[in-house]
C-alpha atoms as a PDB file:
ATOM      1  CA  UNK A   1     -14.724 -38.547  26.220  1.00  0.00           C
ATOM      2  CA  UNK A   2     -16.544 -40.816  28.581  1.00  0.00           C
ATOM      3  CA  UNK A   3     -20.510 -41.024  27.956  1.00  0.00           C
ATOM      4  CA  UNK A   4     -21.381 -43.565  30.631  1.00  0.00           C
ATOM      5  CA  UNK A   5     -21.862 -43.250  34.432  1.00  0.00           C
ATOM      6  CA  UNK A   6     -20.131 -46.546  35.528  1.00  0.00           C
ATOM      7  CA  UNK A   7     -19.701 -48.223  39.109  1.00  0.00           C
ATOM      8  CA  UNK A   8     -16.963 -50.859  39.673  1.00  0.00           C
ATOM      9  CA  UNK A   9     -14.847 -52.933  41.879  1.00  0.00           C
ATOM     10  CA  UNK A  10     -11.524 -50.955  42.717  1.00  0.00           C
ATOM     11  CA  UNK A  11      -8.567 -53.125  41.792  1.00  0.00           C
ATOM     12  CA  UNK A  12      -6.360 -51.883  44.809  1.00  0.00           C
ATOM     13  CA  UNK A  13      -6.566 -54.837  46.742  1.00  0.00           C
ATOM     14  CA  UNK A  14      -5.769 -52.824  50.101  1.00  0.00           C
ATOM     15  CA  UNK A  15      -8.090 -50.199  49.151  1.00  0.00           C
ATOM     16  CA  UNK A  16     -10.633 -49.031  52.181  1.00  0.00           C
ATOM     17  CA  UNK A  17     -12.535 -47.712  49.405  1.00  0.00           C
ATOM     18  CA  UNK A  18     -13.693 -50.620  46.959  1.00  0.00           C
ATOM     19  CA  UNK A  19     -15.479 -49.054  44.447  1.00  0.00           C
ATOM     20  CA  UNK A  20     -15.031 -47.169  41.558  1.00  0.00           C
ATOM     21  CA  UNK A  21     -17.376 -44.500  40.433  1.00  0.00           C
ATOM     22  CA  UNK A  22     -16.806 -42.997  36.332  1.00  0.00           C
ATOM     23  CA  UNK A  23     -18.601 -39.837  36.239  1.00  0.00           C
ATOM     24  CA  UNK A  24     -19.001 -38.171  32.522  1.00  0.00           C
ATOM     25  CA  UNK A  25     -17.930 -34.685  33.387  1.00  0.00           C
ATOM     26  CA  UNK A  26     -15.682 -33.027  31.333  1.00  0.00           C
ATOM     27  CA  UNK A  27     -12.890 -34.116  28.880  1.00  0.00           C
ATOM     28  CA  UNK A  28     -11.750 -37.419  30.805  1.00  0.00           C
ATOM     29  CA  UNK A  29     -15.043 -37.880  33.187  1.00  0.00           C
ATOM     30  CA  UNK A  30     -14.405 -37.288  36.991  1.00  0.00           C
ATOM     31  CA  UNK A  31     -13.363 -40.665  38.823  1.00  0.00           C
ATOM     32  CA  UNK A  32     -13.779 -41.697  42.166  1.00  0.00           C
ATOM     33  CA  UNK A  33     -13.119 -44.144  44.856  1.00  0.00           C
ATOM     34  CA  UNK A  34     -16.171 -44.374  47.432  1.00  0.00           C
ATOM     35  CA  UNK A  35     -16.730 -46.849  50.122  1.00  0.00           C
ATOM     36  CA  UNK A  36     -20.456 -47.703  49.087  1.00  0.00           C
ATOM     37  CA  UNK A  37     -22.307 -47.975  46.046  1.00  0.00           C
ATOM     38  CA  UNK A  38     -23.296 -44.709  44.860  1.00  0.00           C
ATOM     39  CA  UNK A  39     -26.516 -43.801  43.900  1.00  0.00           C
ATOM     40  CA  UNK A  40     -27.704 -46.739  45.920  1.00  0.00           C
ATOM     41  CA  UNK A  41     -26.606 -44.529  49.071  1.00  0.00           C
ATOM     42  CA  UNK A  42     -27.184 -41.500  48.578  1.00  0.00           C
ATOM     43  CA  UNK A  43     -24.408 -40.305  50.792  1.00  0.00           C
ATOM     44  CA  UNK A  44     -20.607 -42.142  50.610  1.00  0.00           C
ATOM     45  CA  UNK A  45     -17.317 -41.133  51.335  1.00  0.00           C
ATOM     46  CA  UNK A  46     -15.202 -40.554  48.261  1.00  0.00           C
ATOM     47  CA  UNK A  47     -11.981 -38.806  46.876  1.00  0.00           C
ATOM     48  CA  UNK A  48     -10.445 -38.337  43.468  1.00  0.00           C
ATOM     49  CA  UNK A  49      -9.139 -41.510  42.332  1.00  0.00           C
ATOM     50  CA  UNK A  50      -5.583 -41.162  39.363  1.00  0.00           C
ATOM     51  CA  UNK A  51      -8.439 -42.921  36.785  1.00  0.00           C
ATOM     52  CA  UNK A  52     -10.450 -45.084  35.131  1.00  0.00           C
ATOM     53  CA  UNK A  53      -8.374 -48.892  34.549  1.00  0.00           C
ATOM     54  CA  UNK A  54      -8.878 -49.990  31.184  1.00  0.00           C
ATOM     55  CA  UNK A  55      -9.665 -53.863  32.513  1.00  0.00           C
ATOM     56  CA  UNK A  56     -12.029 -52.274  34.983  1.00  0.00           C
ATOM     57  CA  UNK A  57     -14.775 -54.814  36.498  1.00  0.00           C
ATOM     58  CA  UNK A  58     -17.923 -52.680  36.146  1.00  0.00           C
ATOM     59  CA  UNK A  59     -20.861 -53.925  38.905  1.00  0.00           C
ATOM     60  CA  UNK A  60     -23.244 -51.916  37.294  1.00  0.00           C
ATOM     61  CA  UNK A  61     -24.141 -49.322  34.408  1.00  0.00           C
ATOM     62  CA  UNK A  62     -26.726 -46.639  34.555  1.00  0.00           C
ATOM     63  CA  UNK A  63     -28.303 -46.911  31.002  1.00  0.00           C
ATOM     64  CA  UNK A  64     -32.101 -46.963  31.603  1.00  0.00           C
ATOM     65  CA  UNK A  65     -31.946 -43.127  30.542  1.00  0.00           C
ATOM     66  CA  UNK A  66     -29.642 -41.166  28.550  1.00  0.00           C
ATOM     67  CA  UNK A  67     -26.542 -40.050  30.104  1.00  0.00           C
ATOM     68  CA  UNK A  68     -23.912 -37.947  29.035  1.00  0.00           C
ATOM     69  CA  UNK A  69     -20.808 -35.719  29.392  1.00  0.00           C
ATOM     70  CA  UNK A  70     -22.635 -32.935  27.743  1.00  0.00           C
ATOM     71  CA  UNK A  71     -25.402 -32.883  30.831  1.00  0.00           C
ATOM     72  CA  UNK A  72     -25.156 -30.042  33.664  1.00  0.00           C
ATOM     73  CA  UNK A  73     -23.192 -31.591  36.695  1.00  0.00           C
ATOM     74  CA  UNK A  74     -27.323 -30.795  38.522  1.00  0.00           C
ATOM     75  CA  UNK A  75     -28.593 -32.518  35.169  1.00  0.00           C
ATOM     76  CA  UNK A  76     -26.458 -35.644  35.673  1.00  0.00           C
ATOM     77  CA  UNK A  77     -26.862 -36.008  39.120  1.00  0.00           C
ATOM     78  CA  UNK A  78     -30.302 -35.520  38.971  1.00  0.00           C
ATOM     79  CA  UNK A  79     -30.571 -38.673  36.046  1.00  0.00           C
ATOM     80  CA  UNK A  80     -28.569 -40.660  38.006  1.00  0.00           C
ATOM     81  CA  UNK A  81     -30.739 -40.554  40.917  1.00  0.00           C
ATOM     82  CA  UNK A  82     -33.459 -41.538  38.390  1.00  0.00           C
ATOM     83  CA  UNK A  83     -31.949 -44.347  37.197  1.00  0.00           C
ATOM     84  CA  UNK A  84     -31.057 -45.470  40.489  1.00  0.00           C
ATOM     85  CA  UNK A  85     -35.307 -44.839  41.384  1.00  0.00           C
ATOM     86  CA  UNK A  86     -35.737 -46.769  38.039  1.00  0.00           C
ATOM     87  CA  UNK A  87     -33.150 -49.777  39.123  1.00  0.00           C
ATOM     88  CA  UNK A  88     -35.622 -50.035  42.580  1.00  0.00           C
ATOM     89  CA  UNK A  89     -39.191 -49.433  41.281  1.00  0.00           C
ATOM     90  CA  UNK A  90     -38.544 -51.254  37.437  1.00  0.00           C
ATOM     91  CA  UNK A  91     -41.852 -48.282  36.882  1.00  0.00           C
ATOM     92  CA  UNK A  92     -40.003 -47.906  33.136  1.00  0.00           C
ATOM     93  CA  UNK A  93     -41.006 -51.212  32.520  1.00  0.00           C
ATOM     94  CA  UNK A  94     -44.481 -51.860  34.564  1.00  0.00           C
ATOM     95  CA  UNK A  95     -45.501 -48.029  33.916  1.00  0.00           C
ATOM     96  CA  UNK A  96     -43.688 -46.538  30.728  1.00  0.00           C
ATOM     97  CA  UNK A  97     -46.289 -43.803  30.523  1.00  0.00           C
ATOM     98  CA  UNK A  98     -44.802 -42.657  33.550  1.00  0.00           C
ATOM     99  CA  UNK A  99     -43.587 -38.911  34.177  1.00  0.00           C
ATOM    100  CA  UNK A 100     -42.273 -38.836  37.944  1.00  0.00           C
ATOM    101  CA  UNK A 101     -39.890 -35.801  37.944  1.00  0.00           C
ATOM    102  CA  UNK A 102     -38.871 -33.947  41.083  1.00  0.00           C
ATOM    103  CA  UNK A 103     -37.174 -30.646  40.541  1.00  0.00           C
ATOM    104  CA  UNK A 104     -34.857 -31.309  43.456  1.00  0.00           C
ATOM    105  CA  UNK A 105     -32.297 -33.566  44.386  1.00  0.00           C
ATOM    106  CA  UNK A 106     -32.536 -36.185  46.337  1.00  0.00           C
ATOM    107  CA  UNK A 107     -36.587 -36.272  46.326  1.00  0.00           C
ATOM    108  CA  UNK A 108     -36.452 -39.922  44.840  1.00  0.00           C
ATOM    109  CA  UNK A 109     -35.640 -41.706  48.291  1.00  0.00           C
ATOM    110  CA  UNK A 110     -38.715 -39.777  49.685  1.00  0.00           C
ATOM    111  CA  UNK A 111     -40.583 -41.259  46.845  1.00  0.00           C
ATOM    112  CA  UNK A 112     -39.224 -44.908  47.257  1.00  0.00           C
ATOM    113  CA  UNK A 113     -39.735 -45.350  51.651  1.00  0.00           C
ATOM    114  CA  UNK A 114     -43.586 -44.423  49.988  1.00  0.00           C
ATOM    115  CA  UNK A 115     -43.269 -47.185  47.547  1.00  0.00           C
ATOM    116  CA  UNK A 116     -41.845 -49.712  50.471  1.00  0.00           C
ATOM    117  CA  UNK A 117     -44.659 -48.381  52.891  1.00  0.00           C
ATOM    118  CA  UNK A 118     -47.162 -49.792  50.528  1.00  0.00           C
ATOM    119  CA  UNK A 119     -45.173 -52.943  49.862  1.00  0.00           C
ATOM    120  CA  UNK A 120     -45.366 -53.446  53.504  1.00  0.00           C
ATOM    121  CA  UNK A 121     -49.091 -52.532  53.307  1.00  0.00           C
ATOM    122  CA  UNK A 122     -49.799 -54.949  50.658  1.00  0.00           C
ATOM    123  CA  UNK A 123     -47.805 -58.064  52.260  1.00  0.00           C
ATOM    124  CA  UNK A 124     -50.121 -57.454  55.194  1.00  0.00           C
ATOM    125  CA  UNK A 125     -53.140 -57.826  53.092  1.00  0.00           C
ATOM    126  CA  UNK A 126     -52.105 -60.825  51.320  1.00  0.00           C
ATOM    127  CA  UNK A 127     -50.234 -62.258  54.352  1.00  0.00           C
ATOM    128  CA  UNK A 128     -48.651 -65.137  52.842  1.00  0.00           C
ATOM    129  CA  UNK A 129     -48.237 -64.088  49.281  1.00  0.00           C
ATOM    130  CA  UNK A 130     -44.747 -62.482  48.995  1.00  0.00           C
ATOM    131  CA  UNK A 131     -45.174 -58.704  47.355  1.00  0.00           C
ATOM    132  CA  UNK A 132     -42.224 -57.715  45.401  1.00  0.00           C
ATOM    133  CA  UNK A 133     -40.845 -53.674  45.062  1.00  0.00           C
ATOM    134  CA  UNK A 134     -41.885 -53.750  41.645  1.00  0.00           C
ATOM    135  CA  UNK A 135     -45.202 -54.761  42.106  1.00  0.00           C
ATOM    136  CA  UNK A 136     -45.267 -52.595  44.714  1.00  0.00           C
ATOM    137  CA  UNK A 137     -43.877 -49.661  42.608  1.00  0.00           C
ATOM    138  CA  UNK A 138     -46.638 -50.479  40.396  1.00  0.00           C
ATOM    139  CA  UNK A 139     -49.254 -50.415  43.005  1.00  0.00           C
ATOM    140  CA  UNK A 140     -48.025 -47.418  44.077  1.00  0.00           C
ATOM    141  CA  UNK A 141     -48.443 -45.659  40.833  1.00  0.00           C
ATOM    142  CA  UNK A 142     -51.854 -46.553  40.132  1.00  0.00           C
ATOM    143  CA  UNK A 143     -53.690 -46.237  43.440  1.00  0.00           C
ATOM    144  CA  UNK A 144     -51.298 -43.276  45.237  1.00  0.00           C
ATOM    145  CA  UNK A 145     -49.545 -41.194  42.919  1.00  0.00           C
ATOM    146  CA  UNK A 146     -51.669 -41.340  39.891  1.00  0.00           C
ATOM    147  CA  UNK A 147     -54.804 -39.945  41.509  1.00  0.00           C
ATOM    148  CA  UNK A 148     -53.043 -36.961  42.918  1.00  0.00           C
ATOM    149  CA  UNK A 149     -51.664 -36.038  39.502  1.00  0.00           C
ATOM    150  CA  UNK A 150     -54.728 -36.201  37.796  1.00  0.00           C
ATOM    151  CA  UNK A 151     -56.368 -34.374  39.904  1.00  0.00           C
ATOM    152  CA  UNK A 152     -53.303 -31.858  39.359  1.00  0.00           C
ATOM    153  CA  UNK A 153     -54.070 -31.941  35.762  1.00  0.00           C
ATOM    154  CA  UNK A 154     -57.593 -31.396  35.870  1.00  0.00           C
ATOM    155  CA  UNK A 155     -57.409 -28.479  37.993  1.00  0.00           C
ATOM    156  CA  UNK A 156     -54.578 -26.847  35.659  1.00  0.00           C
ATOM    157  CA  UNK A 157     -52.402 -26.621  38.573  1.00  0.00           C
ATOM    158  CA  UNK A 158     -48.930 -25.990  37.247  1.00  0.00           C
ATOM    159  CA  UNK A 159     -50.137 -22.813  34.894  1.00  0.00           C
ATOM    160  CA  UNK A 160     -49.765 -21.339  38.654  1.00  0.00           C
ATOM    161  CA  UNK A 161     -47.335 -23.389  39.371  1.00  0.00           C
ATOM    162  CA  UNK A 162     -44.569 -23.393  36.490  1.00  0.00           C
ATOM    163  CA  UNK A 163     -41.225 -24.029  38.388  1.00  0.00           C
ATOM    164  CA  UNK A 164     -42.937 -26.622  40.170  1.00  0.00           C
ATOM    165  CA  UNK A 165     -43.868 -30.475  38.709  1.00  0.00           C
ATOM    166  CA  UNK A 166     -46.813 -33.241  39.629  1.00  0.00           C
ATOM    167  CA  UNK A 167     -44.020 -35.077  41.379  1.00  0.00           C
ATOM    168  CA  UNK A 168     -43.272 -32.304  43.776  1.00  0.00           C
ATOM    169  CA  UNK A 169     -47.150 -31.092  44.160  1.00  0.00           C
ATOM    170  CA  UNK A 170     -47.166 -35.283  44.830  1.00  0.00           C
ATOM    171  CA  UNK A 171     -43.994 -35.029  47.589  1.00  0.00           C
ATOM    172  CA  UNK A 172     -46.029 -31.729  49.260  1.00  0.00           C
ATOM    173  CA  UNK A 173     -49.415 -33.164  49.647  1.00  0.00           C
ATOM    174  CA  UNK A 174     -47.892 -36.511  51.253  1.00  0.00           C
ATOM    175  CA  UNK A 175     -45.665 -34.417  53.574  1.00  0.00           C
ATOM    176  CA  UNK A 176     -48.262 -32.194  54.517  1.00  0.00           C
ATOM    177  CA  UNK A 177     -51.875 -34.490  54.699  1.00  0.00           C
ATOM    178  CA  UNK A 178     -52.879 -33.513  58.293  1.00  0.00           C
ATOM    179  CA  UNK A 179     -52.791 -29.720  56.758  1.00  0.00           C
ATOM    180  CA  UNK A 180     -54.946 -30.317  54.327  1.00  0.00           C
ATOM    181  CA  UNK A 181     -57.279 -32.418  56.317  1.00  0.00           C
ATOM    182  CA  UNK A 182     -57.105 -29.434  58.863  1.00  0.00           C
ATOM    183  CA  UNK A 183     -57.397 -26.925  56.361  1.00  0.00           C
ATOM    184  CA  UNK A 184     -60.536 -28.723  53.672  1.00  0.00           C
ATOM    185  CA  UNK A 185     -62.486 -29.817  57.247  1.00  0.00           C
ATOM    186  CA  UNK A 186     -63.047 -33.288  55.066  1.00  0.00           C
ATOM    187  CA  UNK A 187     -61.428 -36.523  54.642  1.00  0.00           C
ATOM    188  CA  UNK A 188     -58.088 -36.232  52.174  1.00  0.00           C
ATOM    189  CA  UNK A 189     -58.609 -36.891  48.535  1.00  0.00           C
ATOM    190  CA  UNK A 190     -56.585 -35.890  45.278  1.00  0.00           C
ATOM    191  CA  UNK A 191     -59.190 -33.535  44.592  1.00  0.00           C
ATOM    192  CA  UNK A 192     -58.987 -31.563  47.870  1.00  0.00           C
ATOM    193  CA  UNK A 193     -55.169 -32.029  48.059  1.00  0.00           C
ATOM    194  CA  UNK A 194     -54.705 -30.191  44.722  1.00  0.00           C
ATOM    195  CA  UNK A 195     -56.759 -27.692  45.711  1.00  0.00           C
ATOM    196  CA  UNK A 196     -54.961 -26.848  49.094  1.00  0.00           C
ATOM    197  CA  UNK A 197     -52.100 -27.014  47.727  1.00  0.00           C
ATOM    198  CA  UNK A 198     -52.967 -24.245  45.347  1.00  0.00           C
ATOM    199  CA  UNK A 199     -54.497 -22.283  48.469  1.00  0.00           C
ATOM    200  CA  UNK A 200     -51.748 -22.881  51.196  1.00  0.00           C
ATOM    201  CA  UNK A 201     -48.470 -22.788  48.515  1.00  0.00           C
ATOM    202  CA  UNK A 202     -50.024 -19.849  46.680  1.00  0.00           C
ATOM    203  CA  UNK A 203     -51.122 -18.200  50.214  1.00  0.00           C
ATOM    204  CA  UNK A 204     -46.990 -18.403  51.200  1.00  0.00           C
ATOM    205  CA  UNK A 205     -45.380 -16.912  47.872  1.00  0.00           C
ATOM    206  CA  UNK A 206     -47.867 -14.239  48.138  1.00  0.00           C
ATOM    207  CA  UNK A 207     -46.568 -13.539  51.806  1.00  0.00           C
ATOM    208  CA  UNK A 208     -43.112 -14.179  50.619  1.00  0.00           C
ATOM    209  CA  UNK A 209     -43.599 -11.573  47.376  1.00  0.00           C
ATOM    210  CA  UNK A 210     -45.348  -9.021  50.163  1.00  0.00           C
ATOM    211  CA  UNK A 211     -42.133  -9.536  52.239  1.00  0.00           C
ATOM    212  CA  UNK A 212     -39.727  -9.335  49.683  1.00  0.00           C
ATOM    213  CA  UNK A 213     -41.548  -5.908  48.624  1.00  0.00           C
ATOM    214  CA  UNK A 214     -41.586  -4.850  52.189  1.00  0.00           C
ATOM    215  CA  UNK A 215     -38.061  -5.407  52.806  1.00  0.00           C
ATOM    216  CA  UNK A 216     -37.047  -3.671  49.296  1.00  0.00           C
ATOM    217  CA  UNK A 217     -39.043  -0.812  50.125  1.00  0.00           C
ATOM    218  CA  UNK A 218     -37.389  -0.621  53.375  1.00  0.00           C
ATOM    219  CA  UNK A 219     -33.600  -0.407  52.178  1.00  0.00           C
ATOM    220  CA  UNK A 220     -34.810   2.189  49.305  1.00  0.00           C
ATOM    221  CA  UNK A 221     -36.535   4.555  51.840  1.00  0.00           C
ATOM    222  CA  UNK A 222     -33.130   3.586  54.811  1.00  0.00           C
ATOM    223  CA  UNK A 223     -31.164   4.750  51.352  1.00  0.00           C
ATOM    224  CA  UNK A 224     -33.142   8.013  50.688  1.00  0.00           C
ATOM    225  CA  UNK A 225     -32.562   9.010  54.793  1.00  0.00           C
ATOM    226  CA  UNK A 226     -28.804   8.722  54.368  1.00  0.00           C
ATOM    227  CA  UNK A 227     -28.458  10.633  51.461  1.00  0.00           C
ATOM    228  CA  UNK A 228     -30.775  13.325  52.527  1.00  0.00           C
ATOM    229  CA  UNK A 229     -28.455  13.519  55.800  1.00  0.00           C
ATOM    230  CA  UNK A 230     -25.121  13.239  53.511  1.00  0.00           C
ATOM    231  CA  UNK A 231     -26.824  16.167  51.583  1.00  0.00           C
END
């Protein structure tokens, strides 16, 4: 049984899909043949390929975390994505202490055009002095993401919040900073950002639970017409 996510060159020299993709899922893993490198895009064009070639040229080997065939297919997507974040940002090895876990998929590209926006940043600032992504990563971490989630932390934000983690409190107050300006009347900080996220997320399941009541209520009183009628 295969335990390693593998990428490699596809033998078939008339192949229009060059790469092949070992995925440990089930007995003999799932294999593929995609047209890009996969996590690196996060969308490719693949199909089924008859399997894995025992001289296989592997390009590349997601071992920075543990993966395995006994993972969830959501599981092992979801670690390969963070490997892939981990192969960009290198934050396992500037920032071991790190926790950066999004519940959904595909949340880690979000997180790395935020990592390149303050590479960008930084280059400006030192104008000649090239800025690398792992410095940036690093940068990133400190003076961006880390604030936010301590701020999370100290206001005890995910006892209200349980299915939810820093990372996507993190995502939600980047995506949504003119709100919270809008909604605090002051200038964004972690503090405030944790706290309107606890006003404006908490504000919408409420509505969402009130609906969801609502709507039950509805179809049970609908119910209790017909049968009166049917009576």
């Amino acid at each position: 049984m295969p335990d390693d996510f593998l990428v490699a060159h596809n033998p078939e020299p008339d192949s229009r899909l060059p790469y092949l993709i070992r995925i440990p899922l089930g007995t003999d893993g799932i294999v593929l043949k995609a047209r890009e490198l996969w996590p690196r895009v996060s969308k490719v064009y693949c199909h089924r390929a008859d399997g894995w070639p025992e001289d296989a040229e592997v390009i590349e080997g997601h071992i920075r975390i543990p993966i395995d065939s006994t993972m969830s297919p959501r599981k092992l997507l979801h670690q390969v994505e963070y490997a892939e974040f981990l192969r960009k940002t290198d934050l396992d090895r500037t920032r071991p202490s790190h926790d950066i876990r999004p519940t959904s998929l595909g949340r880690y590209d979000e997180i790395v055009t935020h990592v390149e926006g303050r590479r960008r940043r930084l280059s400006e600032q030192r104008k000649d002095a090239p800025v690398s992504i792992s410095e940036a990563a690093a940068d990133w971490y400190d003076n961006v993401y880390l604030p936010i989630v301590l701020a999370v932390r100290e206001q005890k934000l995910l006892r209200e919040f349980p299915d939810r983690s820093e990372a996507d409190v993190y995502l939600w107050v980047m995506a949504n900073r003119l709100q919270i300006q809008m909604a605090t009347g002051s200038k964004f900080n972690p503090e405030n950002s944790a706290q309107a996220y606890r006003e404006i997320v908490g504000d919408e399941r409420k509505i969402k639970r009130i609906g969801v009541r609502a709507i039950n209520a509805a179809r049970d009183l609908a119910s209790s017409v017909r049968s009166r009628s049917g009576a």
